[in-house]
Protein backbone atom coordinates (compact mmCIF):
# COMPACT_ATOMS: atom_id res chain seq x y z
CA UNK A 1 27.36 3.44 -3.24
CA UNK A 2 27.15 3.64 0.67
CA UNK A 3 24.38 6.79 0.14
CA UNK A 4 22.44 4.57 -1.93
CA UNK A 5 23.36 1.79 0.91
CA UNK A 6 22.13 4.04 3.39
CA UNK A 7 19.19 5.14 1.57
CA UNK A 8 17.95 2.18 0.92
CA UNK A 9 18.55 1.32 4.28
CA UNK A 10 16.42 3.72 5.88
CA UNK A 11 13.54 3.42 3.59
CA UNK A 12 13.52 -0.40 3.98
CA UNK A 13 13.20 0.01 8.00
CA UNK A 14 10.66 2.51 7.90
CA UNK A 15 8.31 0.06 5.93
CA UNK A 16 8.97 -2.69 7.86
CA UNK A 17 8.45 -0.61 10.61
CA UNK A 18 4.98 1.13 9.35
CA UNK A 19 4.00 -2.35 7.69
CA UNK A 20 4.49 -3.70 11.36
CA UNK A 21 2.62 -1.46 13.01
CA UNK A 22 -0.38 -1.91 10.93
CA UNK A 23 -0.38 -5.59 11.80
CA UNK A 24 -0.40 -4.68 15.32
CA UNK A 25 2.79 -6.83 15.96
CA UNK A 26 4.48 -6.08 19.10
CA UNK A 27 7.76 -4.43 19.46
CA UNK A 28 9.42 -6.95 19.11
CA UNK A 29 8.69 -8.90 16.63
CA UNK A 30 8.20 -4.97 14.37
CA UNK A 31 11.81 -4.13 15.32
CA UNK A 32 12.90 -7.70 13.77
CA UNK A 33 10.72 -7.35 10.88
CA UNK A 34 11.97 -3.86 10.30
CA UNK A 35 15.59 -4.30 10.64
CA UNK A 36 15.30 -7.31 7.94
CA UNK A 37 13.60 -5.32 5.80
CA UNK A 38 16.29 -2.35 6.18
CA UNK A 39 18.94 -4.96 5.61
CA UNK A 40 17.40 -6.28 2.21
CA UNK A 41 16.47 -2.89 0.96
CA UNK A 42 20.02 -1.55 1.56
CA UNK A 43 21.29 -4.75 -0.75
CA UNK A 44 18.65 -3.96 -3.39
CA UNK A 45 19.06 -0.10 -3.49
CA UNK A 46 23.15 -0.76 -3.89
CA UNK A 47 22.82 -3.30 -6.47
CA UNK A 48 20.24 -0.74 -8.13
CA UNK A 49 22.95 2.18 -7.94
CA UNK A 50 26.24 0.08 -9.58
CA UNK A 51 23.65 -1.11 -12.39
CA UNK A 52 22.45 3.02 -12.34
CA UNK A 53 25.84 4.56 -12.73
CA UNK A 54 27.05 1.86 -15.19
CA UNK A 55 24.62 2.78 -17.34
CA UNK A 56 24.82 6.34 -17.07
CA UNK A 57 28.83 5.50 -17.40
CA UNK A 58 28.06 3.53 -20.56
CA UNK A 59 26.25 6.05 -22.48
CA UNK A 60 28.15 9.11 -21.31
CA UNK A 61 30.86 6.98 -23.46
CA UNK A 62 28.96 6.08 -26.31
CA UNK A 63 27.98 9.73 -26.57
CA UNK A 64 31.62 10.76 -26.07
CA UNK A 65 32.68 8.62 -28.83
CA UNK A 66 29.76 9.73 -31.23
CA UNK A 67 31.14 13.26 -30.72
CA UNK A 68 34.66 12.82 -31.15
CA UNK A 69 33.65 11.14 -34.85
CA UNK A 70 31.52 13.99 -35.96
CA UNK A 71 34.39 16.33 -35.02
CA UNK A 72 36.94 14.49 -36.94
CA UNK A 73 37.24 15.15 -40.53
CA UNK A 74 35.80 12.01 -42.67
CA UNK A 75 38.70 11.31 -45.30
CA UNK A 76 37.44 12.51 -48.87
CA UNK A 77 36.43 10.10 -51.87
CA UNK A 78 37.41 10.94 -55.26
């Protein structure tokens, strides 16, 4: 989770960084812009990877469990 932290991170500063740039901003007011937008990016992209891997948890399970029935031997009806 701190990788997709991270990640997230970084992209979320460079496009408040390129989005300030275009406006013609000065530094200041970029480096603000950018560092908010790093900070809310990092948040989304973490809350994006626990939903990610819970799913990918979830149906290495349900597969798991589907292949563990057709294994066992289904009792016999007479």
């Amino acid at each position: 989770m701190k990788l997709m932290m991270l990640v997230g991170g970084l992209i979320g500063f460079v496009i408040g960084l390129v989005f300030g740039l275009l406006q013609g901003s000065p530094w200041p007011s970029v480096l603000w812009r950018a560092s908010v937008a790093a900070c809310v990016a990092g948040w989304l992209m973490r809350w994006w990877g626990g939903v990610w891997v819970n799913s990918i948890t979830q149906v290495y399970r349900e597969r798991l469990e589907q292949s563990l029935q057709a294994k066992s031997p289904s009792p016999e009806k007479n």
